[in-house]
Protein backbone atom coordinates (compact mmCIF):
# COMPACT_ATOMS: atom_id res chain seq x y z
CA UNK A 1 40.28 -10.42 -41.13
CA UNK A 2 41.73 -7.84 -43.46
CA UNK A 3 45.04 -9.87 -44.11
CA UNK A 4 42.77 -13.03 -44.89
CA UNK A 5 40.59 -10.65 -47.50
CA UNK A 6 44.01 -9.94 -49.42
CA UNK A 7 44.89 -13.19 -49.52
CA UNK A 8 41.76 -14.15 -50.63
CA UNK A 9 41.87 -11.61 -53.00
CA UNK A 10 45.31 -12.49 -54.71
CA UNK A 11 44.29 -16.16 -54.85
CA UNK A 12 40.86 -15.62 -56.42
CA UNK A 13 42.68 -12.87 -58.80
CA UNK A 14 45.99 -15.30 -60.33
CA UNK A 15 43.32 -18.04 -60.69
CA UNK A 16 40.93 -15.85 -62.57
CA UNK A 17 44.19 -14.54 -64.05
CA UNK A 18 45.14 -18.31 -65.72
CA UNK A 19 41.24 -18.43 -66.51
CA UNK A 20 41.24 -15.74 -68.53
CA UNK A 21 44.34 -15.85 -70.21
CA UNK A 22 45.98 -19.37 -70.15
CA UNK A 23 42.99 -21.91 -70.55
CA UNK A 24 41.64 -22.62 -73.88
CA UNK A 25 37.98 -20.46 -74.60
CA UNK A 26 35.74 -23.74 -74.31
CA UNK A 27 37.20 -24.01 -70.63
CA UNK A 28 36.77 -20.58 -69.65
CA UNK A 29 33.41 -20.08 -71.20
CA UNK A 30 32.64 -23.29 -69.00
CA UNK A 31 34.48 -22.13 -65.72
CA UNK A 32 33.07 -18.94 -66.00
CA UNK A 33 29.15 -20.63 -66.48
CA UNK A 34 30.12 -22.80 -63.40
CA UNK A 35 31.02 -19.87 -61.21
CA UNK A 36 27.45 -18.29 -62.15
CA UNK A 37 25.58 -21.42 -61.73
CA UNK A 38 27.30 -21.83 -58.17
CA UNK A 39 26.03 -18.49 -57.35
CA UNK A 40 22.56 -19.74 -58.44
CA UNK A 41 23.07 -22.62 -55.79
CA UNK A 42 23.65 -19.66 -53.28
CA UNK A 43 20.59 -17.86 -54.03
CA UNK A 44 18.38 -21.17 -53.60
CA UNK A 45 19.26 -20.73 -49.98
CA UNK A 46 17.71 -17.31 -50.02
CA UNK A 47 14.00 -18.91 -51.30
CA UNK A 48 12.01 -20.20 -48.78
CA UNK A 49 13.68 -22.91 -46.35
CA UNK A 50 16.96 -22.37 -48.50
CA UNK A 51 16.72 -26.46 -48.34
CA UNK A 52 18.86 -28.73 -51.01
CA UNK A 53 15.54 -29.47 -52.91
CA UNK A 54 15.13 -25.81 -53.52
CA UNK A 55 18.88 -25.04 -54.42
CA UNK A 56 19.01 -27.99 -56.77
CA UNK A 57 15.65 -26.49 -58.52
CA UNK A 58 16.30 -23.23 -58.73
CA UNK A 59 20.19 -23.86 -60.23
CA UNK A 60 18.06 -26.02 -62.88
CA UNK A 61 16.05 -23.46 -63.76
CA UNK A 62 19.26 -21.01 -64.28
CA UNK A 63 21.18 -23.16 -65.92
CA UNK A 64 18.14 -23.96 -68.74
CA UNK A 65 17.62 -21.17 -69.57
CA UNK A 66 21.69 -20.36 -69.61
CA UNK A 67 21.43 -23.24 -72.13
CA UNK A 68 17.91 -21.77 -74.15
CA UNK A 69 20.33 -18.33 -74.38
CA UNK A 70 23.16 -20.22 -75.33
CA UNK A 71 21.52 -21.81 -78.42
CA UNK A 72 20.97 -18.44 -79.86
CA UNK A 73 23.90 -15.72 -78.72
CA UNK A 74 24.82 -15.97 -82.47
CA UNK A 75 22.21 -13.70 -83.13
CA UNK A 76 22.74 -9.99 -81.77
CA UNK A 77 19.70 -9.29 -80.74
CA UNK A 78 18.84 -11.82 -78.29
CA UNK A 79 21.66 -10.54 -76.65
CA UNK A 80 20.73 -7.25 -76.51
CA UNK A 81 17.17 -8.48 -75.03
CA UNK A 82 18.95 -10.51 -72.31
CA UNK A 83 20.92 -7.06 -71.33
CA UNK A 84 18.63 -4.58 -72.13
CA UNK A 85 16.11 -6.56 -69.59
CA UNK A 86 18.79 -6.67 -67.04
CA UNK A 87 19.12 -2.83 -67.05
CA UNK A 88 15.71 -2.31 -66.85
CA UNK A 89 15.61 -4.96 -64.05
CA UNK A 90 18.40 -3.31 -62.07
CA UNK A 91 16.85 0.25 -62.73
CA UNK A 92 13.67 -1.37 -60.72
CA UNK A 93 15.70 -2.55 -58.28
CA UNK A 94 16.95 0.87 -57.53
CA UNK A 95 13.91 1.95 -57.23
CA UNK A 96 12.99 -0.86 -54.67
CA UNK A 97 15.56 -0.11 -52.22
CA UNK A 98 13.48 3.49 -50.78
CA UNK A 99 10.63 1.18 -49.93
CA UNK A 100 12.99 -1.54 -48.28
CA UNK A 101 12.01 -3.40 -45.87
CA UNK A 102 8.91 -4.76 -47.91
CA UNK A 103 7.74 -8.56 -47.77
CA UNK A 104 9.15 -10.59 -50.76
CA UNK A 105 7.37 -13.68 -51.58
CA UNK A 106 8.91 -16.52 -52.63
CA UNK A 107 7.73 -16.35 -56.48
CA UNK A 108 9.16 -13.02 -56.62
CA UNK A 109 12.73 -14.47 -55.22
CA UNK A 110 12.96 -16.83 -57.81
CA UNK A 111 12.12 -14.64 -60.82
CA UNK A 112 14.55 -12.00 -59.11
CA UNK A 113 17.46 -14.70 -58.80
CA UNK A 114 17.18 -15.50 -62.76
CA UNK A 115 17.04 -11.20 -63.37
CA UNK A 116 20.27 -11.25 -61.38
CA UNK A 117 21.73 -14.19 -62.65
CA UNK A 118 21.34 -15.00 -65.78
CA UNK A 119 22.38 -11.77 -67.90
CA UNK A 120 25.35 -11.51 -65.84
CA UNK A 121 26.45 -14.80 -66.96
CA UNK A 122 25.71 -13.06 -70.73
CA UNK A 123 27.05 -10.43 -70.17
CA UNK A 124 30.53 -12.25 -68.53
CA UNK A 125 30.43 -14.41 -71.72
CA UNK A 126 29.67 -12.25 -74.02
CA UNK A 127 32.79 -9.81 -72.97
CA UNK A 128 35.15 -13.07 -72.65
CA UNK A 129 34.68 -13.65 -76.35
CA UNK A 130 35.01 -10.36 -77.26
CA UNK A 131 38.30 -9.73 -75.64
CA UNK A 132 39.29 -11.22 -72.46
CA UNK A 133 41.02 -7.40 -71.47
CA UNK A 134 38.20 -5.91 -71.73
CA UNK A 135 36.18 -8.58 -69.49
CA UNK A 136 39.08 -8.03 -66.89
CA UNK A 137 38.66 -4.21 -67.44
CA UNK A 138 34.88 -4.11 -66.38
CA UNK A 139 35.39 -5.86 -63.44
CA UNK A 140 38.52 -3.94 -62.57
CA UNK A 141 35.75 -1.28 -62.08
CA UNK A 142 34.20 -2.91 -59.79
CA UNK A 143 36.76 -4.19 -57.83
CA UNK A 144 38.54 -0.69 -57.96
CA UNK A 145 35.24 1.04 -56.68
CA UNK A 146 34.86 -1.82 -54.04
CA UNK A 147 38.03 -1.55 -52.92
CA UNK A 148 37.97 2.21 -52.31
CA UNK A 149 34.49 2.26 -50.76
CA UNK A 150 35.57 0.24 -48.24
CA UNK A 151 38.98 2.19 -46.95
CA UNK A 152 37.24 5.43 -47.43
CA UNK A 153 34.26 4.28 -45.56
CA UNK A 154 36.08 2.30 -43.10
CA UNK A 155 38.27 5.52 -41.76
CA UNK A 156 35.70 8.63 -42.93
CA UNK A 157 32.27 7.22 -43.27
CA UNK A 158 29.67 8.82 -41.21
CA UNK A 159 26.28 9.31 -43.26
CA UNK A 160 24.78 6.19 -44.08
CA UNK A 161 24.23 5.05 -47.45
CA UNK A 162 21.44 2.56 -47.19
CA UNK A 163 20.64 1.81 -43.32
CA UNK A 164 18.11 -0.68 -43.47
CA UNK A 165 19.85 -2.57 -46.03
CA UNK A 166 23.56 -2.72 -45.82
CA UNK A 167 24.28 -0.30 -42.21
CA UNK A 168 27.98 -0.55 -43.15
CA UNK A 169 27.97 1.13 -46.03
CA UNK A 170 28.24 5.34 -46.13
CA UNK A 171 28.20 8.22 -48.83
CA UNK A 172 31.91 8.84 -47.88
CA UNK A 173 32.45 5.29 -48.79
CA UNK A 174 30.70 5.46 -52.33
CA UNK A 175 32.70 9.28 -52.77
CA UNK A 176 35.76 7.23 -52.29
CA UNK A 177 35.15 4.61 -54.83
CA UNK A 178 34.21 6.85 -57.26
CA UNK A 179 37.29 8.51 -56.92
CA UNK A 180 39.60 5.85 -57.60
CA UNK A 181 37.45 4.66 -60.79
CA UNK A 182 38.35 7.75 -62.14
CA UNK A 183 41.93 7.23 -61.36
CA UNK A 184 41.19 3.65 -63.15
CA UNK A 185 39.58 5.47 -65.92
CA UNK A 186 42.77 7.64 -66.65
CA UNK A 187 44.94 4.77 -66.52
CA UNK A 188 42.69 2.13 -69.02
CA UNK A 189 42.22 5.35 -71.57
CA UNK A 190 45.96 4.82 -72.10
CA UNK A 191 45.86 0.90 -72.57
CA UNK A 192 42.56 0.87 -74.27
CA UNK A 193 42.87 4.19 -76.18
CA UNK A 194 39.46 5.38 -76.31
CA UNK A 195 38.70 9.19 -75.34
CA UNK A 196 39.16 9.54 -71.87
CA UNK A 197 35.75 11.76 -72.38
CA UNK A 198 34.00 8.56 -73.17
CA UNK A 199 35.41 6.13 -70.97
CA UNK A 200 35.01 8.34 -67.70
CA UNK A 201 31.11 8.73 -67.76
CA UNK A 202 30.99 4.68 -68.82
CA UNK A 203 33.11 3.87 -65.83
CA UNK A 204 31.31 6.02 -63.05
CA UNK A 205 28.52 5.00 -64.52
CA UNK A 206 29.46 1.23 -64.07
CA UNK A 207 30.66 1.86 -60.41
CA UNK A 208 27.37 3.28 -59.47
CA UNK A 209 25.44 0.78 -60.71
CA UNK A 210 27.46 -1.93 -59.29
CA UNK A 211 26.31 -0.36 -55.78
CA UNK A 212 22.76 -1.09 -56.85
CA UNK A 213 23.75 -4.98 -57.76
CA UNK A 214 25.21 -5.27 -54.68
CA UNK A 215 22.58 -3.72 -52.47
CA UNK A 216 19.75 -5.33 -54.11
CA UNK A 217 21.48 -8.52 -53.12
CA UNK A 218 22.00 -7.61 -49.53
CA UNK A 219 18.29 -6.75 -49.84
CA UNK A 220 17.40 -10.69 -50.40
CA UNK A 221 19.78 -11.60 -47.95
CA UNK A 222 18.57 -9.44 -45.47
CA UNK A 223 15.25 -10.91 -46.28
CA UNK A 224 16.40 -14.56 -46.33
CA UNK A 225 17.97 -13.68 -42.49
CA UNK A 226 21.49 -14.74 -43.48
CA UNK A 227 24.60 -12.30 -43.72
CA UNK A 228 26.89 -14.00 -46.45
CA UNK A 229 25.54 -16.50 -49.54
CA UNK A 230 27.94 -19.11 -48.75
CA UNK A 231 31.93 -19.07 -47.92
CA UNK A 232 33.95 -20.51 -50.53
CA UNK A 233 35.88 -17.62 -49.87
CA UNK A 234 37.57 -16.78 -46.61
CA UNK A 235 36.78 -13.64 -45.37
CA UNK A 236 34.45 -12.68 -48.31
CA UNK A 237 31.35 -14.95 -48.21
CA UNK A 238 30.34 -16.78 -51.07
CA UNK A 239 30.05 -17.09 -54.97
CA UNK A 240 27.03 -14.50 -54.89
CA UNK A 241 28.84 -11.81 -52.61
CA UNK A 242 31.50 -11.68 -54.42
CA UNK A 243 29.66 -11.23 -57.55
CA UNK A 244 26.58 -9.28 -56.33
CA UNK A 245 27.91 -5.84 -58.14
CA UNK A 246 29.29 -7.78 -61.45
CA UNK A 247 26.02 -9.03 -61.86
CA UNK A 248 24.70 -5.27 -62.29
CA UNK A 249 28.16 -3.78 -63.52
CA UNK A 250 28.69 -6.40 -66.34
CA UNK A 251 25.59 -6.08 -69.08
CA UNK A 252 25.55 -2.42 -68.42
CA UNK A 253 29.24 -2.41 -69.48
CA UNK A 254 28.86 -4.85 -72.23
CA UNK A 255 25.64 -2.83 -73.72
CA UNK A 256 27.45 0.67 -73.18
CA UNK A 257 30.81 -0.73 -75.93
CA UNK A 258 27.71 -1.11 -78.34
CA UNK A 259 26.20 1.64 -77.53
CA UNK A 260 29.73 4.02 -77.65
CA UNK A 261 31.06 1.89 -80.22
CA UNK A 262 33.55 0.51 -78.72
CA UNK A 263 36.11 -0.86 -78.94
């Protein structure tokens, strides 16, 4: 399993890699719109019967109002709406998880699903045109964090982080991911030259809330009665696993470079 996560990984990462950096913008702005509209197909199956009716209606619904945003993300300030709502959203989804297990009706799912979905594909966008780097940087975080969570957990974890939601995760596990942002965070203050006193607190803070995305996923998974979203990718799930944290980590990132004024 572990050897088909890597490759996996290394597949998903040079073909994000030519994405990024090889295609021209109008494809990647697309491709990367696709991937989050995919993910919306994903969450259908977590509303009600999951059937195609429901998948079909609820990727309509992302993808209008991906299109209503799109019309005006010339103007600054509906972007800052679209983000600033998403941290507020994600802030109540913290919140959430210490009354989880709690009924969550199928209106609620959908209005969740666009909360998770559509600023992230903002926020993804947004970052793209700004500088591809620093798009690749933010979810370096993430990955970075991920990625030490899970060896740190997998040999040391013992106190649970969120039991009823995700059993496999642990405090150790977060501890460890934390850790090796920071050792992320020394390495990008020397590529992106900003103060490594500003770019530490932004990346821990990042991490942590990519935890959040991804356990408030798990949450409507959990609640749907299905482990993984789909499985596009071997040994990882689906579109929405694999971008469960982004969706958290990426307009908190994107807001935080306006707020620090960076870059």
């Amino acid at each position: 399993m572990l050897k088909q996560r890597i490759l996996t990984a290394i597949v998903a990462l040079i073909a994000l890699s030519v994405v990024l950096f090889v295609v021209p913008e109008p494809v990647a702005r697309a491709v990367i719109a696709a991937l989050l509209l995919s993910g919306a197909w994903e969450w259908g199956g977590l509303i009600g019967d999951g059937g195609t009716a429901t998948r079909v209606g609820f990727a309509a619904v992302v993808a209008a109002s991906m299109v209503a945003i799109f019309m005006f993300l010339s103007n600054p300030q509906v972007l800052d709406v679209v983000l600033q709502t998403a941290l507020i959203w994600w802030l109540a989804a913290l919140l959430w998880m210490f009354f989880f297990p709690t009924p969550i009706p199928v209106p609620l799912v959908w209005i969740c699903g666009l909360l998770v979905l559509v600023p992230a594909w903002a926020a993804l966008d947004y970052l793209y045109r700004l500088d591809a780097q620093l798009l690749l940087f933010s979810l370096l975080i993430v990955w970075v964090a991920d990625i030490g969570a899970y060896f740190v957990g997998k040999g040391f974890g013992r106190v649970k982080l969120a039991p009823k939601i995700s059993p496999g995760k642990s405090w150790e596990g977060v501890l460890g991911g934390l850790t090796a942002v920071l050792l992320l965070a020394a390495v990008g203050n020397h590529f992106l030259g900003s103060e490594i006193s500003v770019l530490v607190p932004l990346c821990l803070a990042v991490s942590m809330l990519s935890i959040v995305g991804d356990l408030t996923v798990s949450m409507f998974k959990r609640n749907a009665g299905v482990k993984d979203s789909g499985s596009l990718f071997p040994g990882h799930g689906g579109v929405l696993d694999r971008i469960d944290s982004v969706s958290a980590a990426a307009p908190l990132f994107a807001l935080a470079l306006g707020w620090l004024g960076m870059p």
